[in-house]
C-alpha atoms as a PDB file:
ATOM      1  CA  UNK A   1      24.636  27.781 -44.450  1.00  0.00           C
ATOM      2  CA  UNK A   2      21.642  27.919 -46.903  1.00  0.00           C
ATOM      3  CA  UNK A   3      20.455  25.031 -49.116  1.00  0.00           C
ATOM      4  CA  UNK A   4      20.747  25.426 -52.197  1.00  0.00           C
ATOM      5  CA  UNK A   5      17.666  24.748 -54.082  1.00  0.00           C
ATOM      6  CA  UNK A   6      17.990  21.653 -56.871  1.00  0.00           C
ATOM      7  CA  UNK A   7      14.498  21.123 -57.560  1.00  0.00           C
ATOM      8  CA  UNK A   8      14.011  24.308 -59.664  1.00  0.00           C
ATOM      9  CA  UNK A   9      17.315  23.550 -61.790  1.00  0.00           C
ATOM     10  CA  UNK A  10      16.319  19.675 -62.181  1.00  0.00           C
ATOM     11  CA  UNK A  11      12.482  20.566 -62.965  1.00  0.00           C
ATOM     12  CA  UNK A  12      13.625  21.965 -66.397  1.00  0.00           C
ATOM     13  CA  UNK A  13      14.116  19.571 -69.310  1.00  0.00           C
ATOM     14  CA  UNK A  14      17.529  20.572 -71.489  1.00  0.00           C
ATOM     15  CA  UNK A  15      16.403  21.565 -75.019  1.00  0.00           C
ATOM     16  CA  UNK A  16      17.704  19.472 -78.054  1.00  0.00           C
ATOM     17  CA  UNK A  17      19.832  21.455 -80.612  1.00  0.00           C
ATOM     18  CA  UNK A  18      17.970  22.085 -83.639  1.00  0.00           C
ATOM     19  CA  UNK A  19      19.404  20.539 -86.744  1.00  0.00           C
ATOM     20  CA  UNK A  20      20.385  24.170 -87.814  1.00  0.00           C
ATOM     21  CA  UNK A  21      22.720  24.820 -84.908  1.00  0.00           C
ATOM     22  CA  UNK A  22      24.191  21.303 -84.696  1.00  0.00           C
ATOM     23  CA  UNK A  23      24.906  22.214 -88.371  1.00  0.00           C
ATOM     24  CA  UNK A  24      26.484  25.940 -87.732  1.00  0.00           C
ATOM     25  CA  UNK A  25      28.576  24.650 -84.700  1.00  0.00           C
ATOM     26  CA  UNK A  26      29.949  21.883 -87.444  1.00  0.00           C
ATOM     27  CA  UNK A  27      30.384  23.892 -89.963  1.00  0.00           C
ATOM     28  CA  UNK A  28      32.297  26.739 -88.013  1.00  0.00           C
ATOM     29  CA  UNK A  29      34.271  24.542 -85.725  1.00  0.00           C
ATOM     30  CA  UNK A  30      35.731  22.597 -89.189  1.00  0.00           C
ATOM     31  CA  UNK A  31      36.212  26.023 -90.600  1.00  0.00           C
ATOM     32  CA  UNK A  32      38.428  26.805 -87.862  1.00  0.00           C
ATOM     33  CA  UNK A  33      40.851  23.846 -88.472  1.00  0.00           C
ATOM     34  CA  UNK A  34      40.372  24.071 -92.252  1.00  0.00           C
ATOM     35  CA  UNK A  35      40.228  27.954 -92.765  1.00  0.00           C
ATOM     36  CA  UNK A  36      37.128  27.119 -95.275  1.00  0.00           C
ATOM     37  CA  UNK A  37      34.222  29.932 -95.175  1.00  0.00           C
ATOM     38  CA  UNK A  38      31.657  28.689 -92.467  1.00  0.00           C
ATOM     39  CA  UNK A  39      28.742  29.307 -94.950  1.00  0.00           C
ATOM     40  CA  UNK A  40      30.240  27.333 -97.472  1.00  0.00           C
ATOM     41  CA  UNK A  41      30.602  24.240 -95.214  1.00  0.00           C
ATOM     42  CA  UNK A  42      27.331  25.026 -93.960  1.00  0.00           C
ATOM     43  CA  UNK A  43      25.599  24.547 -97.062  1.00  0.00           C
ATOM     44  CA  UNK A  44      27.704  21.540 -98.138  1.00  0.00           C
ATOM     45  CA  UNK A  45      26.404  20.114 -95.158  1.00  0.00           C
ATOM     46  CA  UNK A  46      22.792  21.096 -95.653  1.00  0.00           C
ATOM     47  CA  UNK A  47      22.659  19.685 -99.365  1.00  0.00           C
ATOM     48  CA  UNK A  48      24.817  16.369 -97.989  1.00  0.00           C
ATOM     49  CA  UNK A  49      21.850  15.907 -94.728  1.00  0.00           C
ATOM     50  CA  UNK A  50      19.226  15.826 -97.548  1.00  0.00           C
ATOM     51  CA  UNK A  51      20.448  13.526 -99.798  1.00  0.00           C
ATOM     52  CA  UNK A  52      22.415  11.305 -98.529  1.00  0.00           C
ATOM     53  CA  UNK A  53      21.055   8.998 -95.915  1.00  0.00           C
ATOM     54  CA  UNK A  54      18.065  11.076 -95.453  1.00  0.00           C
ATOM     55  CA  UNK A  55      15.881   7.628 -94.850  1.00  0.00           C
ATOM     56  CA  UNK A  56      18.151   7.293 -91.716  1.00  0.00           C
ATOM     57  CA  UNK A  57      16.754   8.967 -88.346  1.00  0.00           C
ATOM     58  CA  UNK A  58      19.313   9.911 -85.808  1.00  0.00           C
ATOM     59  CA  UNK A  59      18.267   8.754 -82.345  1.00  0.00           C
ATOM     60  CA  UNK A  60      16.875  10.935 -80.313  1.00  0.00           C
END
């Protein structure tokens, strides 16, 4: 049997989602269960994230 080598595959740090494609993968997953157009959510969700609690920061 070989080993299997973990260090490589722990070494690397998972990248965050940007704020763009945590707002596509919203956007299109909602227009699956509401038949909306994804770039219409999109946007509604775009002009929402900058108005509406923008003083708020998400934790990291």
């Amino acid at each position: 049997m070989s080993k299997l080598n973990t260090t490589v595959s722990s070494a690397r740090k998972p990248r965050k989602p940007s704020a763009q494609a945590v707002r596509r993968a919203v956007a299109s997953s909602t227009a699956l269960e509401t038949g909306a157009p994804v770039r219409q959510l999109e946007q509604k969700l775009q002009d929402r994230s900058r108005q509406r609690f923008a003083h708020v920061k998400l934790a990291a």
